[in-house]
Protein backbone atom coordinates (compact mmCIF):
# COMPACT_ATOMS: atom_id res chain seq x y z
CA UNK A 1 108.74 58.45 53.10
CA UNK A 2 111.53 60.58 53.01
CA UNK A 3 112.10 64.55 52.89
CA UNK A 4 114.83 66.84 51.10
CA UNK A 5 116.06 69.05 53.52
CA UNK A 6 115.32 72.62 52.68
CA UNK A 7 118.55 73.92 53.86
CA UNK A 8 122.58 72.75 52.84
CA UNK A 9 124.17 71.15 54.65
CA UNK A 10 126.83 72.63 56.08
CA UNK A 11 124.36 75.68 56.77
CA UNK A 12 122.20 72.86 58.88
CA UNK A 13 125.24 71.89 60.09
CA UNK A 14 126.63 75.16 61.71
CA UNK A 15 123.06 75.98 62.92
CA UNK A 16 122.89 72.51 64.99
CA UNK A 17 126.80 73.00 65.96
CA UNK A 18 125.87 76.84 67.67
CA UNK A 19 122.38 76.66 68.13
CA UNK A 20 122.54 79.23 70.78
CA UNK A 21 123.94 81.78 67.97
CA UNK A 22 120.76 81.77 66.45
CA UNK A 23 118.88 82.52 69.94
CA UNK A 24 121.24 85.73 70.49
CA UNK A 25 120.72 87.05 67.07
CA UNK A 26 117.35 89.64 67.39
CA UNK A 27 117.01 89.65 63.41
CA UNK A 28 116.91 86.33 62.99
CA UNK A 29 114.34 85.53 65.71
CA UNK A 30 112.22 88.15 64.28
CA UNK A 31 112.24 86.63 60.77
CA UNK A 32 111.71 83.17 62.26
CA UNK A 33 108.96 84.26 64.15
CA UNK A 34 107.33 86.21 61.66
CA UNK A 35 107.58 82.64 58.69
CA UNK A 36 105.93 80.84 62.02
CA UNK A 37 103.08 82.95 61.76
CA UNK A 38 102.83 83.15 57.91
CA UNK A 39 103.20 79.17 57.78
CA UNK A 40 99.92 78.96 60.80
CA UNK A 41 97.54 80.86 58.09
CA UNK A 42 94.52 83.08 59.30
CA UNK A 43 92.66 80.73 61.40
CA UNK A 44 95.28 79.31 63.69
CA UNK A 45 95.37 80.71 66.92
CA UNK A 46 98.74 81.68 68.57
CA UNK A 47 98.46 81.52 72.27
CA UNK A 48 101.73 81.91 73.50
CA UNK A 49 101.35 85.20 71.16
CA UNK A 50 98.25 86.13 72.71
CA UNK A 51 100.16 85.45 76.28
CA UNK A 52 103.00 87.40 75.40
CA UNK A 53 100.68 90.47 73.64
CA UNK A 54 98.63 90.40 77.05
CA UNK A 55 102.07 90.48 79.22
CA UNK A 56 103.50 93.35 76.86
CA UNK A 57 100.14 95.32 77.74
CA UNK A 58 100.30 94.82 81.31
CA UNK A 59 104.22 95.79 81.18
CA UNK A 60 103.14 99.08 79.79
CA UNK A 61 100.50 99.57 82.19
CA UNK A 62 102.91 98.84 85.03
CA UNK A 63 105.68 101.50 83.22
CA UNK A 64 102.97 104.15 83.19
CA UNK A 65 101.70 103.78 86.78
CA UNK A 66 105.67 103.66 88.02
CA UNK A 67 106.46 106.84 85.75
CA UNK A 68 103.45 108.60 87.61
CA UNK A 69 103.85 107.38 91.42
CA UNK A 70 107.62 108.89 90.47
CA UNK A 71 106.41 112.13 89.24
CA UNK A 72 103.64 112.83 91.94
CA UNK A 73 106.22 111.50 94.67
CA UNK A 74 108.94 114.11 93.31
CA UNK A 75 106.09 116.28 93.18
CA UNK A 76 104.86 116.40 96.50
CA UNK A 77 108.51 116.78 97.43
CA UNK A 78 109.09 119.60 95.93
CA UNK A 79 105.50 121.28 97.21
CA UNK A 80 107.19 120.12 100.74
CA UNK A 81 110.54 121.84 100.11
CA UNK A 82 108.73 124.88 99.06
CA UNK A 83 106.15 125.42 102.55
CA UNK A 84 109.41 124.54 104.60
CA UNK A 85 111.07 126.75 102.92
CA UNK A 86 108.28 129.70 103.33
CA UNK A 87 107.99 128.48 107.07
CA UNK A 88 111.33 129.31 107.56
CA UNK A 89 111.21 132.81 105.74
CA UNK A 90 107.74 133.67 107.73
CA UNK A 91 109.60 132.69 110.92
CA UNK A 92 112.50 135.61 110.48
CA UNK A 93 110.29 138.28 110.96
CA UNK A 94 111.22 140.05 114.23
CA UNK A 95 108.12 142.59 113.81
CA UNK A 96 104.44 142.25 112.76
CA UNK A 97 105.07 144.60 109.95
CA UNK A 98 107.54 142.59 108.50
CA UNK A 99 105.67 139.61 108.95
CA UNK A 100 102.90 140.75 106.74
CA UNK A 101 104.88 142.44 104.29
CA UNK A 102 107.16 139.33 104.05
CA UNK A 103 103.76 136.94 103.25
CA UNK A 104 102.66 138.86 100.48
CA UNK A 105 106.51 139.45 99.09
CA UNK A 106 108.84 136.71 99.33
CA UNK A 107 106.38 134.04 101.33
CA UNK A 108 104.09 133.96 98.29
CA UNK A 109 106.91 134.55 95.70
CA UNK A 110 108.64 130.85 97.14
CA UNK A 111 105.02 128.87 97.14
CA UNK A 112 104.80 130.49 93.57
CA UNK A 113 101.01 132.17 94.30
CA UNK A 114 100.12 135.66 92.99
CA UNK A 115 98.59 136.67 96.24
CA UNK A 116 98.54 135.94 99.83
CA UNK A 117 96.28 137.61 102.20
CA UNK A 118 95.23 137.71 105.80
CA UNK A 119 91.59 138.15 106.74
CA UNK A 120 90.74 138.64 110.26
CA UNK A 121 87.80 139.16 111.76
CA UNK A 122 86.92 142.18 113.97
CA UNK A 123 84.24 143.73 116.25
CA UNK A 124 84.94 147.31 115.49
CA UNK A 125 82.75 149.41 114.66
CA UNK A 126 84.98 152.10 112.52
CA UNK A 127 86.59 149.35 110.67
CA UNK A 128 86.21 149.54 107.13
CA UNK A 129 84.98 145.88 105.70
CA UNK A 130 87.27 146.30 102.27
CA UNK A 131 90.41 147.83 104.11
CA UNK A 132 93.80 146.78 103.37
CA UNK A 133 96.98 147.70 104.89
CA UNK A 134 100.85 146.93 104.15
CA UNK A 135 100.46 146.34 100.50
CA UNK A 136 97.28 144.58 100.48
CA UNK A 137 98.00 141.37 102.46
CA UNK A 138 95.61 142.32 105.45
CA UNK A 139 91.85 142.52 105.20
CA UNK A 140 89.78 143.50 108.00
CA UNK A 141 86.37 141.90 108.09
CA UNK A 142 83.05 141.75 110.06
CA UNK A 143 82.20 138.90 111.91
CA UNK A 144 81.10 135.48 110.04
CA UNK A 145 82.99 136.96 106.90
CA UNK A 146 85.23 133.76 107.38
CA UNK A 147 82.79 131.19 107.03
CA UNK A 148 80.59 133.01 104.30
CA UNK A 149 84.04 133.22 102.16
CA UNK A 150 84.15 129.51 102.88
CA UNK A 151 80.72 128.09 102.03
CA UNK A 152 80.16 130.16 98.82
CA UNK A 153 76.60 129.28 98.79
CA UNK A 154 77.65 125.02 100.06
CA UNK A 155 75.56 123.70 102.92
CA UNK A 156 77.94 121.85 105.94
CA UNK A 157 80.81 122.78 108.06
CA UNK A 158 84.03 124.61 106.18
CA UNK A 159 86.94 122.32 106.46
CA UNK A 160 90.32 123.43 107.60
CA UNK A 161 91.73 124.08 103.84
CA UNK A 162 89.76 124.03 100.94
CA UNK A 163 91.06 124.08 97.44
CA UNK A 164 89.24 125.17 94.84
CA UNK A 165 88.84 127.12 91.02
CA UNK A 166 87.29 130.75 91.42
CA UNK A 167 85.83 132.91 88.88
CA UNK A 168 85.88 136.53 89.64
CA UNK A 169 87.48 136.69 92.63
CA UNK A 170 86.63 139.14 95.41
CA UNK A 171 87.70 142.26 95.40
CA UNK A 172 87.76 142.17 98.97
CA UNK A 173 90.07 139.48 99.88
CA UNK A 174 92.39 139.89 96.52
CA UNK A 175 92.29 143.77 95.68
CA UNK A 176 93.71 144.81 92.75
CA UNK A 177 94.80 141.27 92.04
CA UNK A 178 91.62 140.01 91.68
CA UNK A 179 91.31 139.87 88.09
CA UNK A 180 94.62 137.77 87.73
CA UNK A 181 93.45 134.88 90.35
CA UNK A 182 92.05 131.53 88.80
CA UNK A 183 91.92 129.01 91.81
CA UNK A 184 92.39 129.78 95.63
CA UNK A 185 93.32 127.41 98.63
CA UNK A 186 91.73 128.73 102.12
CA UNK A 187 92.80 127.94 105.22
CA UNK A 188 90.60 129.10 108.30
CA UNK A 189 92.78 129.85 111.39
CA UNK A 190 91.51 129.34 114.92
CA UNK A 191 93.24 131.72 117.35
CA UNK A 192 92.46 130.14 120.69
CA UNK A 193 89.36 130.59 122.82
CA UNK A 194 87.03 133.56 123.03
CA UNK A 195 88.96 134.78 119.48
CA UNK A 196 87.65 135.46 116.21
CA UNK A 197 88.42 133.28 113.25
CA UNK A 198 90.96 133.97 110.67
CA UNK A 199 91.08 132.92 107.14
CA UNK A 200 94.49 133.12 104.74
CA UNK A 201 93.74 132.68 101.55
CA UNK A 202 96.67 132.13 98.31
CA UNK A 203 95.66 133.11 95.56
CA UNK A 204 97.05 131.58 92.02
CA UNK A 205 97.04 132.52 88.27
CA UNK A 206 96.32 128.83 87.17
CA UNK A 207 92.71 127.50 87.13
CA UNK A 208 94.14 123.84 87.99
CA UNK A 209 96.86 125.10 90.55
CA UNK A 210 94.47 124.71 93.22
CA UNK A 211 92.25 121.99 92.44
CA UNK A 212 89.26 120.34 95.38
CA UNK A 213 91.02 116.65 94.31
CA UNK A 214 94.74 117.68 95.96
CA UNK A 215 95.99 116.68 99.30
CA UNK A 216 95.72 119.01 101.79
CA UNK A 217 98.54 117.61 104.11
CA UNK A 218 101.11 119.80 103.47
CA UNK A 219 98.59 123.04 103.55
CA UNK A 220 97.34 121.85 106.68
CA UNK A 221 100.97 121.55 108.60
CA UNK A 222 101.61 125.33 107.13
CA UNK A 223 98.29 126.22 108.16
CA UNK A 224 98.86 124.92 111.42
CA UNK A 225 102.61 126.79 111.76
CA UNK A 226 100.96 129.98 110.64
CA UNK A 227 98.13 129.78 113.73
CA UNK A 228 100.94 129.27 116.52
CA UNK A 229 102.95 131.99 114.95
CA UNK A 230 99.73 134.24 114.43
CA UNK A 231 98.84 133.79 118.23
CA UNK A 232 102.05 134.85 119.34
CA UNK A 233 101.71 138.52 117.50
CA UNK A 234 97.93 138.56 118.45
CA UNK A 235 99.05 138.36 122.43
């Protein structure tokens, strides 16, 4: 039994003679394809299409998750070029003045916060609990004011930074400012032995600029700078 070929012949002919033509050409595939899966009819099952559906999928997948390792790699970079940066700024200062002015002016302006400020502790008696000095960066505070601020209300040891959202913020640690903070990252300082903790606190517009599920690394190396250099004006 014989067939009439569907095609003429020198068409056929040209098509065997540069098969590899028809390969290279991205219309033509598609049209082929696309008759191969008309001729099958509803209730034949491609699986080399299902394989290469399943493969697409996972190619996206892999895209996504290599687009956002990228963008959280350049953006812990950039976090990292920005506390170096303010390290090197809070190192200049040649006077304890200027180091507190400069944390709550160009120290906060670089790690892009809307506050900075300095709590320490203090046994005095004639201190005033809400006092702030040099533009409202240091707070004076009584005793156990550090790990109150820390807990909120939460059962357990405060860690070393803590990052979380804040509605209205206290007065006490933020001033004036208060009403503009949204989220907060603490960092309680340890002075050495026989001293009273510290606690800095930055303070940012953003509810989700701060957020518990961040790393802390980077916080925790500035936190760490700030206690040696902290220890050299408290001597």
């Amino acid at each position: 039994m014989s067939s009439t070929p569907k095609l003429e012949e020198t068409l056929r002919d040209a098509i065997i003679a540069k098969p590899d033509a028809i390969l290279d050409d991205q219309a033509v595939m598609q049209a082929l394809i696309a008759a191969d899966d008309r001729s099958k009819g509803d209730n034949i099952i491609d699986l080399r299409g299902v394989a290469m559906e399943r493969l697409e999928a996972r190619l996206d997948r892999l895209e996504d998750t290599h687009r956002s390792v990228i963008e959280a790699a350049y953006e812990n970079l950039s976090s990292t070029n920005q506390v170096h940066r303010a390290i090197l700024r809070m190192l200049d200062a040649t006077e304890f003045e200027t180091f507190l002015r400069d944390l709550g002016g160009p120290v906060a302006g670089i790690l892009r916060v809307e506050a900075i400020t300095l709590v320490l502790e203090t046994t005095q008696s004639d201190h005033d609990t809400a006092g702030r000095h040099l533009n409202g960066t240091l707070v004076l505070a009584e005793p156990g004011f550090v790990d109150s601020y820390l807990a909120r209300g939460r059962k357990g040891a405060p860690r070393q930074v803590s990052l979380r959202a804040v509605r209205d913020a206290d007065v006490r640690v933020y001033g004036d400012k208060a009403p503009e903070i949204g989220s907060e990252a603490c960092m309680k300082l340890d002075f050495g032995p026989d001293k009273l903790p510290g606690l800095l606190v930055m303070g940012a517009a953003e509810p989700t600029h701060f957020v518990p599920q961040q790393a802390t690394d980077i916080l925790a190396f500035f936190t760490g700078v700030f206690e040696r250099t902290m220890r050299r004006w408290l001597s």
